[in-house]
Protein backbone atom coordinates (compact mmCIF):
# COMPACT_ATOMS: atom_id res chain seq x y z
CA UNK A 1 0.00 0.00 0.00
CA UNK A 2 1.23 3.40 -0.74
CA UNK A 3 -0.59 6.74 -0.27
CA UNK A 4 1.11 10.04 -2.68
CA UNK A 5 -1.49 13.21 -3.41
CA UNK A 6 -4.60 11.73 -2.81
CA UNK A 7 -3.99 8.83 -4.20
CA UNK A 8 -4.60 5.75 -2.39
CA UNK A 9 -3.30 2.30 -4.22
CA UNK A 10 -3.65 -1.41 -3.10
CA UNK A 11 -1.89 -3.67 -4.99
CA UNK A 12 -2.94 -7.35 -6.22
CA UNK A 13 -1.87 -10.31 -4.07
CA UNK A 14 0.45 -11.83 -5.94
CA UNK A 15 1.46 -14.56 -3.18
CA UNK A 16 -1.79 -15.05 -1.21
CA UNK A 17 0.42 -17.50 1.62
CA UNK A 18 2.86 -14.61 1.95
CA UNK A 19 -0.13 -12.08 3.19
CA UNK A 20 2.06 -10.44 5.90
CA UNK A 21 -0.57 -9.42 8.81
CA UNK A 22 -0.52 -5.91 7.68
CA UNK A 23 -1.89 -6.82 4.36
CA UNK A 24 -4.55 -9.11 6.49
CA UNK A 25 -5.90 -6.21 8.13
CA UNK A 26 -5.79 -4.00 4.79
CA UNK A 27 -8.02 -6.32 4.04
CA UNK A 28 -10.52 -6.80 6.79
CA UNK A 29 -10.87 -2.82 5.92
CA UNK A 30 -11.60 -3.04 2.47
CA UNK A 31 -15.70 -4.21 1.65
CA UNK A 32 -15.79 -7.37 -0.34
CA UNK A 33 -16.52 -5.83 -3.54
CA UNK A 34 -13.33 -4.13 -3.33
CA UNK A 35 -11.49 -6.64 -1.19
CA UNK A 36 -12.60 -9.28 -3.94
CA UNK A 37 -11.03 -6.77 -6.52
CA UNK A 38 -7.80 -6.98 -4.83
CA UNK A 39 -7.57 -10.62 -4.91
CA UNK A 40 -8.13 -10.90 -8.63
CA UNK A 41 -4.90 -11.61 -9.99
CA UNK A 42 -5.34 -9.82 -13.31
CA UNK A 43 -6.12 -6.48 -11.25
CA UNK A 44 -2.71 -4.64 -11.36
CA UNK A 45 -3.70 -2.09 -9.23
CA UNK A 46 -7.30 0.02 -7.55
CA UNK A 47 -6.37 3.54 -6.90
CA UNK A 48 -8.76 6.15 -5.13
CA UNK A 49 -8.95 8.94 -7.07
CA UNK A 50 -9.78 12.57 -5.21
CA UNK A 51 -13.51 12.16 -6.33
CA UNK A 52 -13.58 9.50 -4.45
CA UNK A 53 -13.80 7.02 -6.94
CA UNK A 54 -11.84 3.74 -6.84
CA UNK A 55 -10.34 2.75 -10.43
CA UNK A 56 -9.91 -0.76 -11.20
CA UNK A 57 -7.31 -1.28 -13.40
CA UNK A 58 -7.09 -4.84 -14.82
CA UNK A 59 -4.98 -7.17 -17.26
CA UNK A 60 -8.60 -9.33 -18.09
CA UNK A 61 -9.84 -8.48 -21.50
CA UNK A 62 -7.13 -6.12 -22.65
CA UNK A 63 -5.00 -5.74 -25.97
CA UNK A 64 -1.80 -7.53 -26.56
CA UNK A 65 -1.30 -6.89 -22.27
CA UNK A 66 -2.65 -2.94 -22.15
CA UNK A 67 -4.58 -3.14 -18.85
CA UNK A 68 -7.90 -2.16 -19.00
CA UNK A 69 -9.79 0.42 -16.38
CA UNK A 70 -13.37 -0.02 -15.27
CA UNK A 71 -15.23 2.58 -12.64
CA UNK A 72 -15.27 1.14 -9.25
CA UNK A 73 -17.05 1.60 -6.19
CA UNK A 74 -17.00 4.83 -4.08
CA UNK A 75 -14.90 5.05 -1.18
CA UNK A 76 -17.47 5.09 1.21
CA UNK A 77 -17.50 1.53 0.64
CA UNK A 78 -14.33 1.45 2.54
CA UNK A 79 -14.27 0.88 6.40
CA UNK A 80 -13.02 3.12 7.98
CA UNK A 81 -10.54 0.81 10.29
CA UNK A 82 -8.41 1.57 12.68
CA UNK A 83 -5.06 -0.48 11.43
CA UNK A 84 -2.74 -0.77 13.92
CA UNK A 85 1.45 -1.46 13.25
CA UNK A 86 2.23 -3.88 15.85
CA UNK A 87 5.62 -5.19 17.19
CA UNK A 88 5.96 -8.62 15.65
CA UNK A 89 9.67 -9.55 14.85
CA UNK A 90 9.85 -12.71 16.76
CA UNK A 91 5.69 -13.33 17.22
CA UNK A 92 6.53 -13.78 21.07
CA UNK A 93 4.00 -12.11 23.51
CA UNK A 94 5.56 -11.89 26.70
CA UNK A 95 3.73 -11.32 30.46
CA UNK A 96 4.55 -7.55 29.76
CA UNK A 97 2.58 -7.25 27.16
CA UNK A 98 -0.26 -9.19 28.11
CA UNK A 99 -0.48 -7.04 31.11
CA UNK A 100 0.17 -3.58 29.46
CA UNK A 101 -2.49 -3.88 27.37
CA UNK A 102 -5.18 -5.79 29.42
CA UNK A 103 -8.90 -4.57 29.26
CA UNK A 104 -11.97 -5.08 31.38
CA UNK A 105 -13.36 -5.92 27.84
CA UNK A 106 -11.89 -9.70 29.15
CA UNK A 107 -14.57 -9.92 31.63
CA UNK A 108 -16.93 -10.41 29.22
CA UNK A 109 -15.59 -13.76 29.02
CA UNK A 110 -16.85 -14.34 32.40
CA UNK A 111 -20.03 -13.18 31.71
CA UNK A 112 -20.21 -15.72 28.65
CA UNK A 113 -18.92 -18.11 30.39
CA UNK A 114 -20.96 -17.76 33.92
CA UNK A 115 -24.25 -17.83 32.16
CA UNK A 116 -24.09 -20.67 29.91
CA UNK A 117 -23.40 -22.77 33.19
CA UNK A 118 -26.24 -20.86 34.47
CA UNK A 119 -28.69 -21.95 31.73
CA UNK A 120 -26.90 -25.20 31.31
CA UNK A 121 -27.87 -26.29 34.55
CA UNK A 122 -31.46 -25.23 34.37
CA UNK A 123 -32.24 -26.39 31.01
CA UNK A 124 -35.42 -28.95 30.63
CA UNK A 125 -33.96 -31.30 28.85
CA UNK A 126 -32.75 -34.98 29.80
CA UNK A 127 -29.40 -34.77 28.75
CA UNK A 128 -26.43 -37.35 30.16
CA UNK A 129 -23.70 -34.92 32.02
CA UNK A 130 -25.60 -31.78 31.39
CA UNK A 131 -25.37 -30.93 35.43
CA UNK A 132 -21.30 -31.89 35.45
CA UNK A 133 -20.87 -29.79 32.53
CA UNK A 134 -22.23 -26.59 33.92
CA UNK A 135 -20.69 -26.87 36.92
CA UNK A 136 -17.30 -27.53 35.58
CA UNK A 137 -17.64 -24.36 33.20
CA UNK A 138 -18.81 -22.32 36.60
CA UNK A 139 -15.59 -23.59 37.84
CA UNK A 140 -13.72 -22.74 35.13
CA UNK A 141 -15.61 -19.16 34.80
CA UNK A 142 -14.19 -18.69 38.75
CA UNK A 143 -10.67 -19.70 37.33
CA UNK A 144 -11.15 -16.64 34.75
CA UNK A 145 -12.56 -14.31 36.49
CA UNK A 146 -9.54 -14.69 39.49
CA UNK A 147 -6.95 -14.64 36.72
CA UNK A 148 -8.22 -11.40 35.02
CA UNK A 149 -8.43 -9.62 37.98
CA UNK A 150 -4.88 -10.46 38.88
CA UNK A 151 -3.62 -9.20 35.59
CA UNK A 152 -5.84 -5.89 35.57
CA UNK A 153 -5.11 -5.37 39.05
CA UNK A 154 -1.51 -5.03 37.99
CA UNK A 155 -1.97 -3.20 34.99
CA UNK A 156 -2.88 -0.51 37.53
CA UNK A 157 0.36 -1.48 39.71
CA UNK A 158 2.91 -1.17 36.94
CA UNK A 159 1.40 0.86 34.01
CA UNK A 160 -1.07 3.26 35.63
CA UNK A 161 -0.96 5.78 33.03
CA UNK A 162 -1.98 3.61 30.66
CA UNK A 163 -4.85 2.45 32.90
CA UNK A 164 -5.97 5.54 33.90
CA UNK A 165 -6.68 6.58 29.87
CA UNK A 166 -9.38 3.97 30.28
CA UNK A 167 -11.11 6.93 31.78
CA UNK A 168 -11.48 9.04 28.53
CA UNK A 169 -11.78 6.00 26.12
CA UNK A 170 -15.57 6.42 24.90
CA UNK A 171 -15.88 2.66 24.49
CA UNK A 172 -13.17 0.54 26.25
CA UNK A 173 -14.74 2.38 29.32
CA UNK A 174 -18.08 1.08 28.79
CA UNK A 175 -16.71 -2.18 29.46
CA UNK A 176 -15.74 -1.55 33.12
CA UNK A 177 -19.51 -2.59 33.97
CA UNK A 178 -18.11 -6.11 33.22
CA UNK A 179 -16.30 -6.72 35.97
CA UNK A 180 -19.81 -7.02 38.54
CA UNK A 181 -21.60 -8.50 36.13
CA UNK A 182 -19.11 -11.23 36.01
CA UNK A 183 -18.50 -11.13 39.57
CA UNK A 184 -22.20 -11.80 39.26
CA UNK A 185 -22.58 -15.32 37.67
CA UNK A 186 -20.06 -16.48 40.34
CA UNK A 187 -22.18 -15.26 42.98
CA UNK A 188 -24.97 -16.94 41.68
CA UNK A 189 -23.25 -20.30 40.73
CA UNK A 190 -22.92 -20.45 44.72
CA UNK A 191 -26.29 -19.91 45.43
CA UNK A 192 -27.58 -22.23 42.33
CA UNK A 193 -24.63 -25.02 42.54
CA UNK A 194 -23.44 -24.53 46.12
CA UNK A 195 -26.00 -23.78 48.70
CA UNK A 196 -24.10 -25.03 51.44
CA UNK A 197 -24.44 -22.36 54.47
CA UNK A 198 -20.68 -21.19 53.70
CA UNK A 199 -20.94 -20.46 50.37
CA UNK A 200 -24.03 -18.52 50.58
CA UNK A 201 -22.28 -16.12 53.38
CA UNK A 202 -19.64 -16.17 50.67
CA UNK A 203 -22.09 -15.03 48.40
CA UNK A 204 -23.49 -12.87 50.13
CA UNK A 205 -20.51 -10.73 51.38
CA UNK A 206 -19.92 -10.73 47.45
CA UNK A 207 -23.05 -9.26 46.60
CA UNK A 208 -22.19 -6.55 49.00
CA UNK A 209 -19.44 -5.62 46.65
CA UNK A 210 -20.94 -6.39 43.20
CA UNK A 211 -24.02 -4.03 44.54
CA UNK A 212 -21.32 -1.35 45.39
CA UNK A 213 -19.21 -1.47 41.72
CA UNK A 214 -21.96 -1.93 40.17
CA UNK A 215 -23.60 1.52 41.37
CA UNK A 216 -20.55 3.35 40.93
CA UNK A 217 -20.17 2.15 37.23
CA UNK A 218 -23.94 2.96 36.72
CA UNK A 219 -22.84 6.76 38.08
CA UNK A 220 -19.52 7.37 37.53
CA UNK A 221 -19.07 6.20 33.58
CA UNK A 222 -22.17 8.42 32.05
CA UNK A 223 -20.94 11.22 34.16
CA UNK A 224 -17.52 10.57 32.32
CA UNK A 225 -19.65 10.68 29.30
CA UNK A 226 -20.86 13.96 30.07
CA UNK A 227 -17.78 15.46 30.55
CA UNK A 228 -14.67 14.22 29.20
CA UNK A 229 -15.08 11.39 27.09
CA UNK A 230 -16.33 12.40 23.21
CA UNK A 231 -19.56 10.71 22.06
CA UNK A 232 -21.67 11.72 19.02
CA UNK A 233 -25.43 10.12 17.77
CA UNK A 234 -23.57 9.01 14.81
CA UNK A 235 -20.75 6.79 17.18
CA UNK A 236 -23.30 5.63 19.51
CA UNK A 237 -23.82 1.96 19.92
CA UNK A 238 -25.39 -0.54 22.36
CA UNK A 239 -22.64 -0.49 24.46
CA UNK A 240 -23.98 2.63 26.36
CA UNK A 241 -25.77 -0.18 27.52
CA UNK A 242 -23.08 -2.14 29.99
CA UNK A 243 -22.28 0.28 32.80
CA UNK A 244 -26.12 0.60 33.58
CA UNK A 245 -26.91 -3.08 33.49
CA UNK A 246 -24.71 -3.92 35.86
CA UNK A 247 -27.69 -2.59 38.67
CA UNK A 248 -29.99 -5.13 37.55
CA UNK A 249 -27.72 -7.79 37.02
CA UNK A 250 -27.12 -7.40 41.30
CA UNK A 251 -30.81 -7.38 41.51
CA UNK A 252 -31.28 -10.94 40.26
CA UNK A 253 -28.06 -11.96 42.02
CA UNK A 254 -29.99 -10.24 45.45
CA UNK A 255 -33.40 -12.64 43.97
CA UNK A 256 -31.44 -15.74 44.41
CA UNK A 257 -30.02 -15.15 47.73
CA UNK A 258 -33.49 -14.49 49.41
CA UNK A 259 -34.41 -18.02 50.08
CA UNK A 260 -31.11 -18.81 51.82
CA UNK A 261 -31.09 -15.33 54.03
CA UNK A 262 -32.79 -14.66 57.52
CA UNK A 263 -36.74 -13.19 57.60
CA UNK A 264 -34.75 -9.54 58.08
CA UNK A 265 -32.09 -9.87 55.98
CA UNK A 266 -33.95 -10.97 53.33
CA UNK A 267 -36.60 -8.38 53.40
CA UNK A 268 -33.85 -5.83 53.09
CA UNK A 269 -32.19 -7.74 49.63
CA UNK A 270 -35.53 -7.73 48.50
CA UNK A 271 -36.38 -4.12 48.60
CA UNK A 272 -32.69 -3.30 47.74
CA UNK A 273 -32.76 -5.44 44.73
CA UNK A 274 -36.74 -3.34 43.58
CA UNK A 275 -34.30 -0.43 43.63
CA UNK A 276 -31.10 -1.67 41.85
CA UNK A 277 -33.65 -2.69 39.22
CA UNK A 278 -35.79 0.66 38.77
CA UNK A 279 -31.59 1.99 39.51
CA UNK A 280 -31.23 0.50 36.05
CA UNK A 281 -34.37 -0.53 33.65
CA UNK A 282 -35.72 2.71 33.23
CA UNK A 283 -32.68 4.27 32.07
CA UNK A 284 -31.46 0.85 29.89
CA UNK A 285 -34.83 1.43 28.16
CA UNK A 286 -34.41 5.13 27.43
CA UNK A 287 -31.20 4.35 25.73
CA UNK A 288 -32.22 1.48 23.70
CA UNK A 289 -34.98 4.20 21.66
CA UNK A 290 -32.06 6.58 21.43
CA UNK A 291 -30.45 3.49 19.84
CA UNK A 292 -33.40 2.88 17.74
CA UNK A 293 -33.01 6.47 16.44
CA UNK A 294 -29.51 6.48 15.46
CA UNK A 295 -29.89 2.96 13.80
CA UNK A 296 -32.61 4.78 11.34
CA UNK A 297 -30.84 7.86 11.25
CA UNK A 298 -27.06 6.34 10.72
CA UNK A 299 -27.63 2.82 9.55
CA UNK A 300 -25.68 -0.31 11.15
CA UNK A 301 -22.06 0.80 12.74
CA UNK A 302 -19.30 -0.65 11.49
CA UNK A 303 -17.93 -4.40 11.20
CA UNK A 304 -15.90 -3.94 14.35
CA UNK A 305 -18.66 -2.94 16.31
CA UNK A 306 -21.34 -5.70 15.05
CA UNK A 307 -21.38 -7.71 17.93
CA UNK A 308 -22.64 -4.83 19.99
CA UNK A 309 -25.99 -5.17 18.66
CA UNK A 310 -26.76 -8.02 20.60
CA UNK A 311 -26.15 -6.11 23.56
CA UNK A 312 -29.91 -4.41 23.65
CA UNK A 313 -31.10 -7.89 23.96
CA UNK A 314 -29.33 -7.87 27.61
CA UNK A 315 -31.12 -5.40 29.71
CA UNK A 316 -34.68 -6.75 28.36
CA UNK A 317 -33.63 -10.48 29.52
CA UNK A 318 -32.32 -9.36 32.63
CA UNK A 319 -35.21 -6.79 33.21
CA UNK A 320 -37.69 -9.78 32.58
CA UNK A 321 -35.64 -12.30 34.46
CA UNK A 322 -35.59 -9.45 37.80
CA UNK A 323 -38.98 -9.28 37.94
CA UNK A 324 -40.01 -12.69 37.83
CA UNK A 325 -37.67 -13.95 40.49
CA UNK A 326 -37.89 -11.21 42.87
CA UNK A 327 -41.82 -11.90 42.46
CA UNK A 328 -41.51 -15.21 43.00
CA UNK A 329 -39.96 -14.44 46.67
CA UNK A 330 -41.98 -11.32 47.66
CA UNK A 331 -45.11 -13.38 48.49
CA UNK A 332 -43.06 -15.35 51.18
CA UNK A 333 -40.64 -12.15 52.31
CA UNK A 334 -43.67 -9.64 52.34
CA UNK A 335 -46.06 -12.09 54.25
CA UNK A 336 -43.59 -12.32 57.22
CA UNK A 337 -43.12 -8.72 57.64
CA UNK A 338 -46.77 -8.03 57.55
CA UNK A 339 -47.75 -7.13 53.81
CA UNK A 340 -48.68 -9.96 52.18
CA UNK A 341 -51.15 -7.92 50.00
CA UNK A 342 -47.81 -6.18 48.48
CA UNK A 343 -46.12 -10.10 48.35
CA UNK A 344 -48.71 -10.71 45.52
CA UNK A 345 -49.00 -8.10 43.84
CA UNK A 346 -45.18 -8.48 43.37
CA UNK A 347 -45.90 -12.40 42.53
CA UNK A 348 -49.17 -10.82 39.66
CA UNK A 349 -46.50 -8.04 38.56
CA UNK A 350 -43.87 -10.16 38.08
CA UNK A 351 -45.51 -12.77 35.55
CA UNK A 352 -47.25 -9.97 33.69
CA UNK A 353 -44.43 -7.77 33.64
CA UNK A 354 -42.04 -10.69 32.75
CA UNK A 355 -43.93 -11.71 29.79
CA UNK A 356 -44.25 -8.37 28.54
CA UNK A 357 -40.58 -7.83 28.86
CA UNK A 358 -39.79 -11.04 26.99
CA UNK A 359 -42.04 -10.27 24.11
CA UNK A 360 -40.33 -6.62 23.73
CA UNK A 361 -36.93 -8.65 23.66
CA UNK A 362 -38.30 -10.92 20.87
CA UNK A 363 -38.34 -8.20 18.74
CA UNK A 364 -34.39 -6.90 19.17
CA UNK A 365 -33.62 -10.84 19.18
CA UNK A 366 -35.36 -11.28 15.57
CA UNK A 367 -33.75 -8.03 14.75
CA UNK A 368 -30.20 -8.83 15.83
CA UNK A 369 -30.29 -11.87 14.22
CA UNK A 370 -31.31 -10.04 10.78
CA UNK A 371 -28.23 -7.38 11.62
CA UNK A 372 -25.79 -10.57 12.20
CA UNK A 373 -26.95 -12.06 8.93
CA UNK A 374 -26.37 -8.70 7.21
CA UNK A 375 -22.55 -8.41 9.15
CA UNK A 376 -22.01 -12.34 7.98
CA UNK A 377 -22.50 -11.68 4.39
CA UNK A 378 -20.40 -8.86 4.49
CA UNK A 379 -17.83 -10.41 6.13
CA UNK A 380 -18.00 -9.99 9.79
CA UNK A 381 -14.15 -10.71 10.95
CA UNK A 382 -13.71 -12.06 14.90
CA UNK A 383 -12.81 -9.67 18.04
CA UNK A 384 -12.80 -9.91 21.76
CA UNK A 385 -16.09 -8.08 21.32
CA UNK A 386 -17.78 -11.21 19.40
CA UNK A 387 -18.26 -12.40 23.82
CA UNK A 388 -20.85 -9.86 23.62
CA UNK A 389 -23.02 -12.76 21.68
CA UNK A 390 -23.16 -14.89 24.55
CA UNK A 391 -24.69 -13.12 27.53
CA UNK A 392 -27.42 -11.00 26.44
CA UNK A 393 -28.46 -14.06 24.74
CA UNK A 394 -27.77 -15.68 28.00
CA UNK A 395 -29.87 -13.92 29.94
CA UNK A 396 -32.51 -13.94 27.48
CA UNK A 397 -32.97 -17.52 27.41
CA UNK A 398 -33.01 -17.61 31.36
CA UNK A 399 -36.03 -15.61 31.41
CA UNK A 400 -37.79 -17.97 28.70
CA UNK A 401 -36.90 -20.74 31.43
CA UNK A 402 -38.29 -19.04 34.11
CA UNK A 403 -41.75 -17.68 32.48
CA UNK A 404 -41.78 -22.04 31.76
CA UNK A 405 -41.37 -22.46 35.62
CA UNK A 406 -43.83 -19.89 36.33
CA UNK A 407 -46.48 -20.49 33.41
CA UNK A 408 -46.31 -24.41 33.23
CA UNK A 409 -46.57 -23.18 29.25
CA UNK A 410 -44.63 -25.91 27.26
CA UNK A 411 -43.97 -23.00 24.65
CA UNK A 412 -41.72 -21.08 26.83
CA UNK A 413 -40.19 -24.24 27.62
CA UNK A 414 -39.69 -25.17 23.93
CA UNK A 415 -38.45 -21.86 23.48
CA UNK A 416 -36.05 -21.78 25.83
CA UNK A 417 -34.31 -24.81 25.50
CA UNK A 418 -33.75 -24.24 21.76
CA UNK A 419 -32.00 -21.21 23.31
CA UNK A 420 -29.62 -22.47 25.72
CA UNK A 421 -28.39 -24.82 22.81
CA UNK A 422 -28.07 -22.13 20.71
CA UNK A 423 -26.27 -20.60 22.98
CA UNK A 424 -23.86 -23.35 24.00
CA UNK A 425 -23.16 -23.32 19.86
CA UNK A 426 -22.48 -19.42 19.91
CA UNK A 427 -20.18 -19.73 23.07
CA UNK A 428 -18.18 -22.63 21.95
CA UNK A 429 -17.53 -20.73 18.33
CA UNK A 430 -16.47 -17.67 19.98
CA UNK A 431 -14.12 -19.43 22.44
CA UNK A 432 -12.33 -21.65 20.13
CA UNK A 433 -11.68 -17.93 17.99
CA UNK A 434 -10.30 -16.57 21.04
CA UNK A 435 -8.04 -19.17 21.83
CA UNK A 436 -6.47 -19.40 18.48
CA UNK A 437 -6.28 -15.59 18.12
CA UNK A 438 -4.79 -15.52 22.09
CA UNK A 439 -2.40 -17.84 21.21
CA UNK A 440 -1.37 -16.28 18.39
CA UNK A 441 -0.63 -13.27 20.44
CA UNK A 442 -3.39 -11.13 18.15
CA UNK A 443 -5.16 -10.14 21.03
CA UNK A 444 -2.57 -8.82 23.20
CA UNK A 445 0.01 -7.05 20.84
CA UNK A 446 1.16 -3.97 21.70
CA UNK A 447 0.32 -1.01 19.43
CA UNK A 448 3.18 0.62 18.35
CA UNK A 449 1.33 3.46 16.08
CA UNK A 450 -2.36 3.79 15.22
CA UNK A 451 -3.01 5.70 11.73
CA UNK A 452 -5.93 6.10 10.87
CA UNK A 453 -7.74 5.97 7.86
CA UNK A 454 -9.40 8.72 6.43
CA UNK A 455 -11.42 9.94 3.47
């Protein structure tokens, strides 16, 4: 690639197995029209012209050799991708690096992780192992979880000025509502695959502590929107969404806990966990039509961001899932302190509520699935953000499970199995990518310079 007065010029590949990972990049950024250009090996070269018009100029169909030219595509078919020059003389990623450039966007590997054992272990079906399974990957999501906090917690120690830009990145930022919610499935894999008196004190201390981050991310991050970070309608995407869902994540970790805790101490999780929830629903839904807005007004965001779109599905599964386990336990809590009459109306509000809820998130799950389609065909390529598949989805299919509980309705039931297995697909897919792309070092290489492209 070379760039002289305007002129921007990608060259065939000539050698397709000697693609150095520069050129792979080039040509995650190109669309497949042009991308497809490139590869032709009669194209001799596609330069941009300052009207922004690519030129294809190709060998096919020419006199005695005299390359032809044929109008191409504008350049707003081109993504504009950030390509970054990385360090790469010996492919060796060492601790340092891994470290350096750590990112609570890792913890949505917990999340992933955490809620497939979740749904694993509660799915309807009679399947050999099923149990073992789910609570070997709720081990394993423990393992993670430990080991990412070690290695953020000394990104801090030993590079806190990097660390501390997280503050005035306008997306990596969002991502620090991760850490509760992933502190969250462990909570409630103690409650769900534990219940042994220690491990629900365990789990409760814990929920002292997701409650606590996951207020302060709910606060603190849009008030870093407001002030120093640089958003626009045009850059927006559902992960505006993460910092605020962390509230009512807590909630449904405070839901499970209230069978396990004392008549006082669970009447104050219970009306805690009300609040966490109206803390975040309210303001997850008033997002997701500003969302709706900037989707009509500035069409799908780029191929880097196309995982995010699952993300609306998160707060309506978790919104759904709140209500209906928190109103399965009010009857019971409410009665001993004397209101019963509130207890069911909790019980009425959260099966009405609930399926309300879940039919509002059928709608963004038909529609993500139409925007994944549309990122597929265009050639969506793999990033750590690809985990944000797996727990709105998660989530989601938790709720179906529990209206089935609820309802007795064998459609719900249906429904949600076909879910969990579709989600057991999705997380398996992303975590084989992320192995192969960790091991290759892809995800942790240090940027030495990050030029962007623009047109």
């Amino acid at each position: 690639m070379r760039v002289s007065t305007g002129i921007f010029i990608v060259g065939s590949a000539a050698h397709p197995r000697a693609v150095n990972p520069g050129a792979r990049m080039l040509r995650i950024a190109l669309s497949p029209a042009i991308g497809g250009r490139r590869e032709d090996p009669a194209t001799v070269e596609v330069p941009l012209n300052p009207d922004g018009r690519l030129r294809i100029e190709s060998l096919a169909g020419a006199r005695q050799g005299a390359p032809s030219r044929s109008a191409g595509p504008r350049a707003d078919d081109i993504r504009q991708l950030e390509l970054q020059m990385v360090d790469r003389r010996f492919g060796r990623i060492t601790l340092s690096n891994v470290v350096s450039q750590f990112t609570p966007n890792w913890f949505s590997v917990t999340m992933g992780t955490g809620v497939l054992a979740l749904a694993l272990n509660q799915i309807p079906l009679r399947i050999p192992g099923i149990h073992d399974l789910a609570g070997g990957l709720w081990l394993l999501d423990i393992v993670l979880f430990v080991l990412f906090t070690v290695i953020y917690a000394a990104r801090w120690v030993f590079f806190f000025d990097d660390a501390r830009r997280i503050f005035w990145d306008p997306v990596v930022s969002m991502f620090l509502g991760a850490i509760p919610m992933g502190l969250a499935t462990i909570i409630n894999g103690l409650v769900v695959f534990d219940g042994w008196e220690p491990a629900v004190c365990i789990a409760y201390a814990l929920w002292w502590g997701d409650v606590t981050m996951s207020v302060a991310c709910g606060l603190l991050v849009p008030f870093l929107m407001f002030t120093i970070q640089d958003h626009s309608m045009e850059k927006m995407t559902a992960v505006w969404l993460l910092p605020i869902v962390a509230a009512e994540v807590a909630a449904v970790s405070g839901a499970l806990l209230l069978p396990h805790l004392s008549t006082s101490e669970a009447f104050n999780v219970l009306i805690l966990s009300y609040a966490l929830w109206a803390f975040s629903v309210p303001l997850a839904m008033s997002i997701l039509v500003i969302l709706l807005l900037r989707l009509a007004l500035h069409k799908l965001p780029d191929q880097d961001m196309a995982a995010s779109g699952w993300l609306a599905l998160g707060p309506i599964g978790t919104a759904a899932l709140g209500l209906l386990l928190l109103g399965g336990d009010a009857p019971t809590v409410f009665a001993v302190s004397g209101h019963s009459g509130v207890g069911e109306v909790a019980f009425g509000l959260g099966i009405i509520g609930g399926t309300m809820l879940w039919g509002y998130g059928f709608w963004w799950l038909l529609l993500t699935i139409l925007k994944t389609w549309r990122y597929l065909r265009d050639g969506m390529s793999f990033n750590l953000g690809c985990w944000g598949l797996t727990f709105p989805l998660g989530v989601y299919s938790l709720a179906t499970l529990a209206l089935a509980h609820v309802t007795h309705l064998a459609f719900f039931s249906f429904v949600g199995s076909i879910l969990v297995m579709c989600l057991a697909a999705l997380w398996l897919i992303v975590a084989v990518l992320t192995i192969v792309d960790g091991w290759d070092g892809y995800l942790f290489r240090r940027a030495v310079s990050t030029p962007r492209l623009r047109y």
